[in-house]
Protein backbone atom coordinates (compact mmCIF):
# COMPACT_ATOMS: atom_id res chain seq x y z
CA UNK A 1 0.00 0.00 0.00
CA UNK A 2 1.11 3.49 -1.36
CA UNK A 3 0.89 6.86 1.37
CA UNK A 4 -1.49 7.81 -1.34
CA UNK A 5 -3.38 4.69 -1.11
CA UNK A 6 -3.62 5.06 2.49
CA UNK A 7 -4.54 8.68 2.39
CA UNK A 8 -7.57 7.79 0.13
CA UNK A 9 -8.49 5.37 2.71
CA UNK A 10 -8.11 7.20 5.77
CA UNK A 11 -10.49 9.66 3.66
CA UNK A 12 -12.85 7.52 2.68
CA UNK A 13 -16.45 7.98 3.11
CA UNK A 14 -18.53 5.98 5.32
CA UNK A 15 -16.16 3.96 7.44
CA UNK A 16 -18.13 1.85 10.67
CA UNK A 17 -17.65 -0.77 13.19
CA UNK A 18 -20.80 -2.12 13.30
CA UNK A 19 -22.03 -2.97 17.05
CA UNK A 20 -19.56 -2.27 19.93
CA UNK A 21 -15.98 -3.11 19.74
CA UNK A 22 -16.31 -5.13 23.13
CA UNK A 23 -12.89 -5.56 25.34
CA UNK A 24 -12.41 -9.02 26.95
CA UNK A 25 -10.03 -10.54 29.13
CA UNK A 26 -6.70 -12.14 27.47
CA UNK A 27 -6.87 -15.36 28.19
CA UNK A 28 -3.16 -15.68 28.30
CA UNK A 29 -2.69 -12.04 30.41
CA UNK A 30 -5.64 -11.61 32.75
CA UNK A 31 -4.25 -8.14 33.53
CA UNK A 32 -4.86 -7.55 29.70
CA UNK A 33 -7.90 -6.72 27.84
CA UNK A 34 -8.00 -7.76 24.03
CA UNK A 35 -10.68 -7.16 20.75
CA UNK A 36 -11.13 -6.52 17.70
CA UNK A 37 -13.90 -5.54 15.08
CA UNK A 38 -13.93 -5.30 11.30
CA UNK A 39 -13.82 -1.71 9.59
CA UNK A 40 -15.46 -1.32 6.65
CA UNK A 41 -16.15 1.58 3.92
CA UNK A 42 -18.93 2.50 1.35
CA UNK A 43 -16.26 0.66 -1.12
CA UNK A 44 -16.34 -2.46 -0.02
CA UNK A 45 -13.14 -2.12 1.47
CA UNK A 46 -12.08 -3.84 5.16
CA UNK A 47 -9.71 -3.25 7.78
CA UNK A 48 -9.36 -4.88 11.34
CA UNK A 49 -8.72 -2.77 14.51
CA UNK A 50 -7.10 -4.30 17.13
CA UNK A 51 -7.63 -2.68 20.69
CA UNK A 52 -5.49 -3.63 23.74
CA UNK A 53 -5.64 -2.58 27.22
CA UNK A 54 -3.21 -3.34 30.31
CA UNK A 55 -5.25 -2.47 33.43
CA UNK A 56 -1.58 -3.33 35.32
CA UNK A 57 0.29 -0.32 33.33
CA UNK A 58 -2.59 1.67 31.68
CA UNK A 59 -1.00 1.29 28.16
CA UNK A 60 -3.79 1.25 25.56
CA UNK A 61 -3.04 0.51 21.66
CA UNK A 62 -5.16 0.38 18.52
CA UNK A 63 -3.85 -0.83 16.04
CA UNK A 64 -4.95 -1.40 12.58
CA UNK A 65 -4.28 -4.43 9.86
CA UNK A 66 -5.51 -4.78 6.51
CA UNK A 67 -5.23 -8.00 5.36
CA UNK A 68 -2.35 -8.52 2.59
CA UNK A 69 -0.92 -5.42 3.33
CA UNK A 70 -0.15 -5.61 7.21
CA UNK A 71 -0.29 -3.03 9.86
CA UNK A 72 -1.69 0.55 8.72
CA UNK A 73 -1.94 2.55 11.95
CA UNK A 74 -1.28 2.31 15.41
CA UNK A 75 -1.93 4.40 18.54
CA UNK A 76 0.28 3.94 21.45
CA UNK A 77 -1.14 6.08 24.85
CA UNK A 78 0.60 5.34 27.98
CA UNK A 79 2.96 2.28 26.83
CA UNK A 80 6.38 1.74 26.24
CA UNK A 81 8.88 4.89 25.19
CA UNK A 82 9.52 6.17 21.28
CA UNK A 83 12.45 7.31 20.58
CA UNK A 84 12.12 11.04 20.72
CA UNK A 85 7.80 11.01 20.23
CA UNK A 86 7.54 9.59 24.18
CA UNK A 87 4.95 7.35 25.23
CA UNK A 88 2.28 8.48 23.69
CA UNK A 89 2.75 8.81 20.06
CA UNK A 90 0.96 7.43 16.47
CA UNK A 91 2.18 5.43 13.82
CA UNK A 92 1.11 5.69 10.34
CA UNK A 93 1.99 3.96 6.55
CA UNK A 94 4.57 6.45 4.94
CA UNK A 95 5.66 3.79 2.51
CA UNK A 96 5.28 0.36 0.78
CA UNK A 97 7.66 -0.66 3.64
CA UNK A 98 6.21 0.81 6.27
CA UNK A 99 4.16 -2.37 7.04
CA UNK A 100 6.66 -4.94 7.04
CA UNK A 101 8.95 -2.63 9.59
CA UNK A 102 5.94 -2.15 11.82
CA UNK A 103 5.14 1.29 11.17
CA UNK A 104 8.66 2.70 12.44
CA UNK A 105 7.86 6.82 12.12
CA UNK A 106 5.32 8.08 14.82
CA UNK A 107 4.22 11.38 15.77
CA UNK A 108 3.96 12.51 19.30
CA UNK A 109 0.39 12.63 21.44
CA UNK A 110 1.31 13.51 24.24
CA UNK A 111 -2.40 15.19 24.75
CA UNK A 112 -3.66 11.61 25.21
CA UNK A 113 -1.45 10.74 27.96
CA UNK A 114 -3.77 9.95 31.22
CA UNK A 115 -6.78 9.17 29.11
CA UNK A 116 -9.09 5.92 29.68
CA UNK A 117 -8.90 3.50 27.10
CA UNK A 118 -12.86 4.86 25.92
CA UNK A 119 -11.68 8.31 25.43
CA UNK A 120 -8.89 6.95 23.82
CA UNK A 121 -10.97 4.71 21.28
CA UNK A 122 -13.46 7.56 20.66
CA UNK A 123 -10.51 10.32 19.46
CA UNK A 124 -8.81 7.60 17.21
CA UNK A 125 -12.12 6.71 15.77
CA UNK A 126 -13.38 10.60 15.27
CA UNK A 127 -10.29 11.52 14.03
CA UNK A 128 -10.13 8.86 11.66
CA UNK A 129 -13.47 9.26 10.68
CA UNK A 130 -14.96 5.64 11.66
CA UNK A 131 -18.36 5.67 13.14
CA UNK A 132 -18.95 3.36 15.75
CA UNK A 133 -21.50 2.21 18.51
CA UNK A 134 -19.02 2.38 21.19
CA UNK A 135 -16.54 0.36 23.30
CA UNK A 136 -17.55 -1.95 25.59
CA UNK A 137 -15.06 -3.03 28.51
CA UNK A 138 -15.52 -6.33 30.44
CA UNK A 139 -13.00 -5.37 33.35
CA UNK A 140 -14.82 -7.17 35.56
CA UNK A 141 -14.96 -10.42 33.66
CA UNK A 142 -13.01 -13.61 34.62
């Protein structure tokens, strides 16, 4: 996938999650709350968003896949240090690479720092212009 090709997406008219995203325990990291839903445009076209929360460190991640192409975007708030962006920092495609390096370039967020993992979820998906019916968390789920 091209910058350009990922612009037009980003842009793209008429992006949902349909239902509520809904955030269950990891079966492997109880501390850890996992889930996903499928994002899909007026085109036809599909992504998958990945959400992630660690109740033990507050770190919160969405990240986003589309299948044959790899990882697109991904918001880290409150997780592990980036080079000079901090803690709290986005990563984006910049080029046909970008995906198979993991999105490597990120831009700082340091705004988000603090925030829960809903607030979180609804500025990613406003800002990238996905409507939604929410985020439901299952914290107190075995």
């Amino acid at each position: 996938m091209t910058r350009a090709e990922f612009e037009a997406l980003l842009s793209s008219a008429g992006k949902t999650i349909n239902g509520p995203l809904e955030l269950l325990p990891d079966v492997s990291q109880p501390r850890k709350f996992v889930g996903q839903g499928a994002i899909r445009n007026v085109d036809g076209h599909e992504a998958i968003m990945h959400v992630r929360f660690d109740t033990r460190t507050l770190s919160k991640t969405i990240n986003v896949v589309v299948n044959g192409v790899g990882p697109i975007c991904r918001l880290d708030v409150d997780g592990v240090r980036h080079r000079t962006e901090g803690r709290n920092h986005k990563h984006d495609l910049r080029t046909e690479r970008c995906p198979e390096r993991n999105l490597p370039e990120a831009v700082a967020r340091p705004e988000l720092s603090g925030q829960s993992i809903d607030h979180v979820f609804r500025t990613f998906c406003r800002e990238a212009g996905i409507r939604n019916s929410g985020l439901i968390t299952r914290l107190g789920s075995p």
